[in-house]
PDB file of N, CA and C in Angstrom:
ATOM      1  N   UNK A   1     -39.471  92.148 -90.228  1.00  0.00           N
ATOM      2  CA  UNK A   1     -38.744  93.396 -90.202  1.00  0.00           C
ATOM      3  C   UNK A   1     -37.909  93.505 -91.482  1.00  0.00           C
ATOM      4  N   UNK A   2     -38.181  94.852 -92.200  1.00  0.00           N
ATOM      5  CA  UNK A   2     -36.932  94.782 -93.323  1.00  0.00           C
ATOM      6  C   UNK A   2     -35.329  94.731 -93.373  1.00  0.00           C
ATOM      7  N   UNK A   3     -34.778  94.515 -94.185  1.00  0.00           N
ATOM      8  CA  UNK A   3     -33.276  94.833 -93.552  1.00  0.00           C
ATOM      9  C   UNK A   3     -32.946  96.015 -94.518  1.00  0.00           C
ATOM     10  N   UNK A   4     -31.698  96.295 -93.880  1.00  0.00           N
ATOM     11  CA  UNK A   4     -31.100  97.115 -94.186  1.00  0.00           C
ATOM     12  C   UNK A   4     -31.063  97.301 -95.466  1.00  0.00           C
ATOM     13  N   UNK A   5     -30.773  97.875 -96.742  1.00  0.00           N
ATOM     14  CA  UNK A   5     -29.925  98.045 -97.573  1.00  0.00           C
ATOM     15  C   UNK A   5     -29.339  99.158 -98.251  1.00  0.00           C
ATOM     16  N   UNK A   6     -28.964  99.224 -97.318  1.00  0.00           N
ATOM     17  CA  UNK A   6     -27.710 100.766 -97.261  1.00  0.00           C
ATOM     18  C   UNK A   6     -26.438 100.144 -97.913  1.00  0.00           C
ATOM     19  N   UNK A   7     -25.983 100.926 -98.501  1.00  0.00           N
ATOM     20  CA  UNK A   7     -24.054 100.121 -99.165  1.00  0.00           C
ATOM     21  C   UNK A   7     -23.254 101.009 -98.355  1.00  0.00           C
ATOM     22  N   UNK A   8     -22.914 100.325 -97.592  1.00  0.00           N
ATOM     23  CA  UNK A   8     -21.506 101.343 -96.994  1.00  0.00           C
ATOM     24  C   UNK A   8     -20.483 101.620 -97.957  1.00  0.00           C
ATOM     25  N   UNK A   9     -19.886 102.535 -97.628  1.00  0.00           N
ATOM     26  CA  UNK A   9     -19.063 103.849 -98.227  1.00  0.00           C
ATOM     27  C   UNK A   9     -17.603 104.015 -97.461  1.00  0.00           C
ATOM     28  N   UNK A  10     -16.975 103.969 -97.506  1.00  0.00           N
ATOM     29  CA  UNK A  10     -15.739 104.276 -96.951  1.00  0.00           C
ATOM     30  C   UNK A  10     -15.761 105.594 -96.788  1.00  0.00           C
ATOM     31  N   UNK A  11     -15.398 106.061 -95.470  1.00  0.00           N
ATOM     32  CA  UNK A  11     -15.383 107.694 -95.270  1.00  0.00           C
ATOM     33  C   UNK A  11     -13.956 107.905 -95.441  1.00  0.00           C
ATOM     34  N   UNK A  12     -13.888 109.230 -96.258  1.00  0.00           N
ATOM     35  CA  UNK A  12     -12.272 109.700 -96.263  1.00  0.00           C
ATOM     36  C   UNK A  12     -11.822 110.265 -94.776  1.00  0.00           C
ATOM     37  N   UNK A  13     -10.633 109.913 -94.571  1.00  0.00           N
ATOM     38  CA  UNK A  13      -9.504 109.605 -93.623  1.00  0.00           C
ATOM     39  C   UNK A  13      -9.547 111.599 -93.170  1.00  0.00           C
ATOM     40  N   UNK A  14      -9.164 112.439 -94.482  1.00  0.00           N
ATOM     41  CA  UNK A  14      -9.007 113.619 -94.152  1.00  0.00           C
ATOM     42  C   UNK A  14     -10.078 114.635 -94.443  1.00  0.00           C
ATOM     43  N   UNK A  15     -10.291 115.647 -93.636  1.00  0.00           N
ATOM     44  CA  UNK A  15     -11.580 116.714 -93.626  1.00  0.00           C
ATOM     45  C   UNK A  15     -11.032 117.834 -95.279  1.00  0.00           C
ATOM     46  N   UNK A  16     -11.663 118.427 -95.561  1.00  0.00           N
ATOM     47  CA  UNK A  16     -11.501 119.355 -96.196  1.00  0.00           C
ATOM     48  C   UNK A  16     -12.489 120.700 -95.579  1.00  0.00           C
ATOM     49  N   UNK A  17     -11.626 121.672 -95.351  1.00  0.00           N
ATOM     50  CA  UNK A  17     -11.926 123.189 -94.722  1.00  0.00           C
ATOM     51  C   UNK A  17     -12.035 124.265 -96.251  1.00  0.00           C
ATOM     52  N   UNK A  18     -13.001 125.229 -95.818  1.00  0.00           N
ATOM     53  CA  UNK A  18     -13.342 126.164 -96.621  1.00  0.00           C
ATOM     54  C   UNK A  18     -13.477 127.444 -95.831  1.00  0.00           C
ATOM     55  N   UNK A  19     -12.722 128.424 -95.886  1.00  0.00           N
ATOM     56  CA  UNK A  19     -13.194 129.963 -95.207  1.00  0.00           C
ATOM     57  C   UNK A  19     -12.408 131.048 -95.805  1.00  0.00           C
ATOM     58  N   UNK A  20     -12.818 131.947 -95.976  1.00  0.00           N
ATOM     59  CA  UNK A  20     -12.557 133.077 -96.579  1.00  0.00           C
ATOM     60  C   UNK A  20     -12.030 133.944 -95.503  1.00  0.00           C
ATOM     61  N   UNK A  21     -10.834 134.661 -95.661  1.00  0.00           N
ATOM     62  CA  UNK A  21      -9.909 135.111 -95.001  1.00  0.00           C
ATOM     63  C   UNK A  21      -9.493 136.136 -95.445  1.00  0.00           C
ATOM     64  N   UNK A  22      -9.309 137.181 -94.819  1.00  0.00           N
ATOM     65  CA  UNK A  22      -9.021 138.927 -94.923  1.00  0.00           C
ATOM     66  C   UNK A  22      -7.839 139.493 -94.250  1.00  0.00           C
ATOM     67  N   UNK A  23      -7.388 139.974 -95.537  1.00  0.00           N
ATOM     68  CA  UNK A  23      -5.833 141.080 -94.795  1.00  0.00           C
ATOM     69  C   UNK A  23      -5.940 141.828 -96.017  1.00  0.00           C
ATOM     70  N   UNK A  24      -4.759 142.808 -95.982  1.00  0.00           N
ATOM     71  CA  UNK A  24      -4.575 143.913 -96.572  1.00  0.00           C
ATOM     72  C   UNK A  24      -4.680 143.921 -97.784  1.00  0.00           C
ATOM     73  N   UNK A  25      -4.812 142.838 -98.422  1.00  0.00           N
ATOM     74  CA  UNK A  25      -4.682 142.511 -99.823  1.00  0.00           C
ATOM     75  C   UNK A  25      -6.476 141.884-100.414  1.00  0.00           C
ATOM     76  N   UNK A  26      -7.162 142.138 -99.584  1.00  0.00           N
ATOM     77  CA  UNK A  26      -8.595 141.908 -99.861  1.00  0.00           C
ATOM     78  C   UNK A  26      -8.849 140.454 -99.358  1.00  0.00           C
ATOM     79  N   UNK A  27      -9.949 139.980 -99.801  1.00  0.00           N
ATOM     80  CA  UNK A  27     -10.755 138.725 -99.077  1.00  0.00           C
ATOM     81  C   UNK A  27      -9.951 137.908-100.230  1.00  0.00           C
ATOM     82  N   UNK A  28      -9.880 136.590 -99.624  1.00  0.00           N
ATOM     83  CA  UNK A  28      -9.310 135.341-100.282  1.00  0.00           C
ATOM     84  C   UNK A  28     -10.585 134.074 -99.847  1.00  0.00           C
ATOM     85  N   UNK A  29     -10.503 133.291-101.105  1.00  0.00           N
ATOM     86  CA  UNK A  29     -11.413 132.062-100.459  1.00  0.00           C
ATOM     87  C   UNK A  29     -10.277 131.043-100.258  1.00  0.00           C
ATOM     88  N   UNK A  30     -10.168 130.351 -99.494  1.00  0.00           N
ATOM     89  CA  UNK A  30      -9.575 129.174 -98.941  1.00  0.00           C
ATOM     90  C   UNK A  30     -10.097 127.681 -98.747  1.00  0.00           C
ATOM     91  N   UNK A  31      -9.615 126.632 -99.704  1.00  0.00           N
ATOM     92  CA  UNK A  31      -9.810 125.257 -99.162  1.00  0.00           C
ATOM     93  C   UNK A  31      -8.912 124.900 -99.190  1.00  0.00           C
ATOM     94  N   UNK A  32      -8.574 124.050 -98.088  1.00  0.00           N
ATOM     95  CA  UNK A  32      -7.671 123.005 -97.750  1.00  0.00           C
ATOM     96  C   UNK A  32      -8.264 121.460 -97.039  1.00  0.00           C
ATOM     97  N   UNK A  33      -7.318 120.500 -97.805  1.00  0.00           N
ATOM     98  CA  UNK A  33      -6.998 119.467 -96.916  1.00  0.00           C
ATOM     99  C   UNK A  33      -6.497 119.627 -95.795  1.00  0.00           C
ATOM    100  N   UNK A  34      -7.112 119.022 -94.612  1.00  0.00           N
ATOM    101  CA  UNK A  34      -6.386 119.328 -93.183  1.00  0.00           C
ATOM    102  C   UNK A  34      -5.192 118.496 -93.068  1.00  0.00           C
ATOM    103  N   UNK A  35      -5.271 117.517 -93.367  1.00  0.00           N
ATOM    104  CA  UNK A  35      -4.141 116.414 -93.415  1.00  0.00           C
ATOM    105  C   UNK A  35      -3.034 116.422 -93.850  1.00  0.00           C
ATOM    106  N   UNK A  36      -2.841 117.221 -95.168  1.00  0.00           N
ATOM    107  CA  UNK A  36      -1.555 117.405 -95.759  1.00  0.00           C
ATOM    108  C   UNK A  36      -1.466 118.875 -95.694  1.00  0.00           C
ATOM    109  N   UNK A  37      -0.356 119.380 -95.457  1.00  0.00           N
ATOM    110  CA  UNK A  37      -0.133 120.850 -95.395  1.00  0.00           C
ATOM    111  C   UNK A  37      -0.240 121.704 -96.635  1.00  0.00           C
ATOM    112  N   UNK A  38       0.353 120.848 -97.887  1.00  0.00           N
ATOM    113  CA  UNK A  38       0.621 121.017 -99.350  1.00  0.00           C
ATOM    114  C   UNK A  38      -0.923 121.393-100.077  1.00  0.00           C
ATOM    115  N   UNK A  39      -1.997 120.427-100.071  1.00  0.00           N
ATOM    116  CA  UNK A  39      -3.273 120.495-100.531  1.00  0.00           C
ATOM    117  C   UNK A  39      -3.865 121.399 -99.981  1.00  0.00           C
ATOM    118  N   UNK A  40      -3.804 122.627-100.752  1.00  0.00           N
ATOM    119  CA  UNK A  40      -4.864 123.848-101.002  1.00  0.00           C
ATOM    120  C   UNK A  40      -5.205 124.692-101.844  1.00  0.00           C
ATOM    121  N   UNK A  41      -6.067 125.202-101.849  1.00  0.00           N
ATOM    122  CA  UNK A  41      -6.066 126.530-102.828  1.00  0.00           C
ATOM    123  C   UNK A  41      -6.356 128.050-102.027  1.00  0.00           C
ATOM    124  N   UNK A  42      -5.900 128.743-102.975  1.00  0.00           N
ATOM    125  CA  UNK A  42      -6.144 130.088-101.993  1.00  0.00           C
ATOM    126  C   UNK A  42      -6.752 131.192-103.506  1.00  0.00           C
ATOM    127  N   UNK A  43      -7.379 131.443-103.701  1.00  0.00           N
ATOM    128  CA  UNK A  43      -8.082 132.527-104.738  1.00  0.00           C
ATOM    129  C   UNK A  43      -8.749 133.776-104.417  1.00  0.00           C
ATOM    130  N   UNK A  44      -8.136 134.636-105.161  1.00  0.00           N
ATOM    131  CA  UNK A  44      -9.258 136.163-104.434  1.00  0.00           C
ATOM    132  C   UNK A  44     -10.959 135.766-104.856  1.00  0.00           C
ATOM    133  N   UNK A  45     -11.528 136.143-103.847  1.00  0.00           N
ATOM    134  CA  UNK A  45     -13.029 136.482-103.580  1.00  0.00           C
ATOM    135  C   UNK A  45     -13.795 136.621-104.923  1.00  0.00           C
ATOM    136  N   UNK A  46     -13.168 137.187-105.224  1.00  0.00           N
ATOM    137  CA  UNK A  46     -13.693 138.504-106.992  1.00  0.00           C
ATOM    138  C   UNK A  46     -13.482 137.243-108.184  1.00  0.00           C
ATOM    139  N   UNK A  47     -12.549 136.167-107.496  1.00  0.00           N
ATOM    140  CA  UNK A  47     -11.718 135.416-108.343  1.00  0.00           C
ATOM    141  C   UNK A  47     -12.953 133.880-108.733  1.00  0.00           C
ATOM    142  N   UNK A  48     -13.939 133.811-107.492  1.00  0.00           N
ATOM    143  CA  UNK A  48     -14.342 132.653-107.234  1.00  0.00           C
ATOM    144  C   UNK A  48     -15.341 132.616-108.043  1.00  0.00           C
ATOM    145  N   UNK A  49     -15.563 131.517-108.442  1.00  0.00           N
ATOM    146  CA  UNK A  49     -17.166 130.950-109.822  1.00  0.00           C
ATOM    147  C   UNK A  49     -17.940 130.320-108.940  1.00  0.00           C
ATOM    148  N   UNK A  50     -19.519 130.767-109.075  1.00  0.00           N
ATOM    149  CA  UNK A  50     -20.512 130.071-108.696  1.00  0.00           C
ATOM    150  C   UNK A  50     -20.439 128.545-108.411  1.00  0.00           C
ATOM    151  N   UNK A  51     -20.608 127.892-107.539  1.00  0.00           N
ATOM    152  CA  UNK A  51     -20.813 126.191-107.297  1.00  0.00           C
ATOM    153  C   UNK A  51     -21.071 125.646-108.538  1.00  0.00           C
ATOM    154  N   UNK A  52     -22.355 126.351-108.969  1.00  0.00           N
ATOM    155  CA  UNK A  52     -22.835 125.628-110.204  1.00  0.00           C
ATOM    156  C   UNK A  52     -21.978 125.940-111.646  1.00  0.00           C
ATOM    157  N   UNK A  53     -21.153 126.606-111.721  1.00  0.00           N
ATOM    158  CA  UNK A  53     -19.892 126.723-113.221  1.00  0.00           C
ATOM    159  C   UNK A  53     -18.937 125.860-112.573  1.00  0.00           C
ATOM    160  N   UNK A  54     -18.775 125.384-111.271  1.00  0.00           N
ATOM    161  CA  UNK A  54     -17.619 124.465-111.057  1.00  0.00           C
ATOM    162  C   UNK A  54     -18.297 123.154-111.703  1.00  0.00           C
ATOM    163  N   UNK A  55     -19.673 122.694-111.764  1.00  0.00           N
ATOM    164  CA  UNK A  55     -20.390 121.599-112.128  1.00  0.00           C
ATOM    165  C   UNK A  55     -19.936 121.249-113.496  1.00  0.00           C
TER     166      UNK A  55
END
């Protein structure tokens, strides 16, 4: 039988959330750390760059 050889990874402790959120002031994209209240960003919609220009 072969074994394994996978390298375990330490999983991070805290999630990170992403959702886009609407009020009077237009759509916002939102990520946050769930864990710390402080760690987020909040940017208008219009504001956000393709996945691939964040690369």
């Amino acid at each position: 039988m072969a074994q394994d050889s996978a390298t375990p990874t330490a999983v991070p402790e805290c999630e990170v959330m992403a959702s886009v959120d609407s009020d009077t002031d237009g759509e916002r994209l939102i990520i946050a750390e769930l864990c710390r209240e402080e760690a987020y960003l909040a940017v208008p919609v219009e504001a956000a760059v393709d996945v691939h220009d964040w690369r």
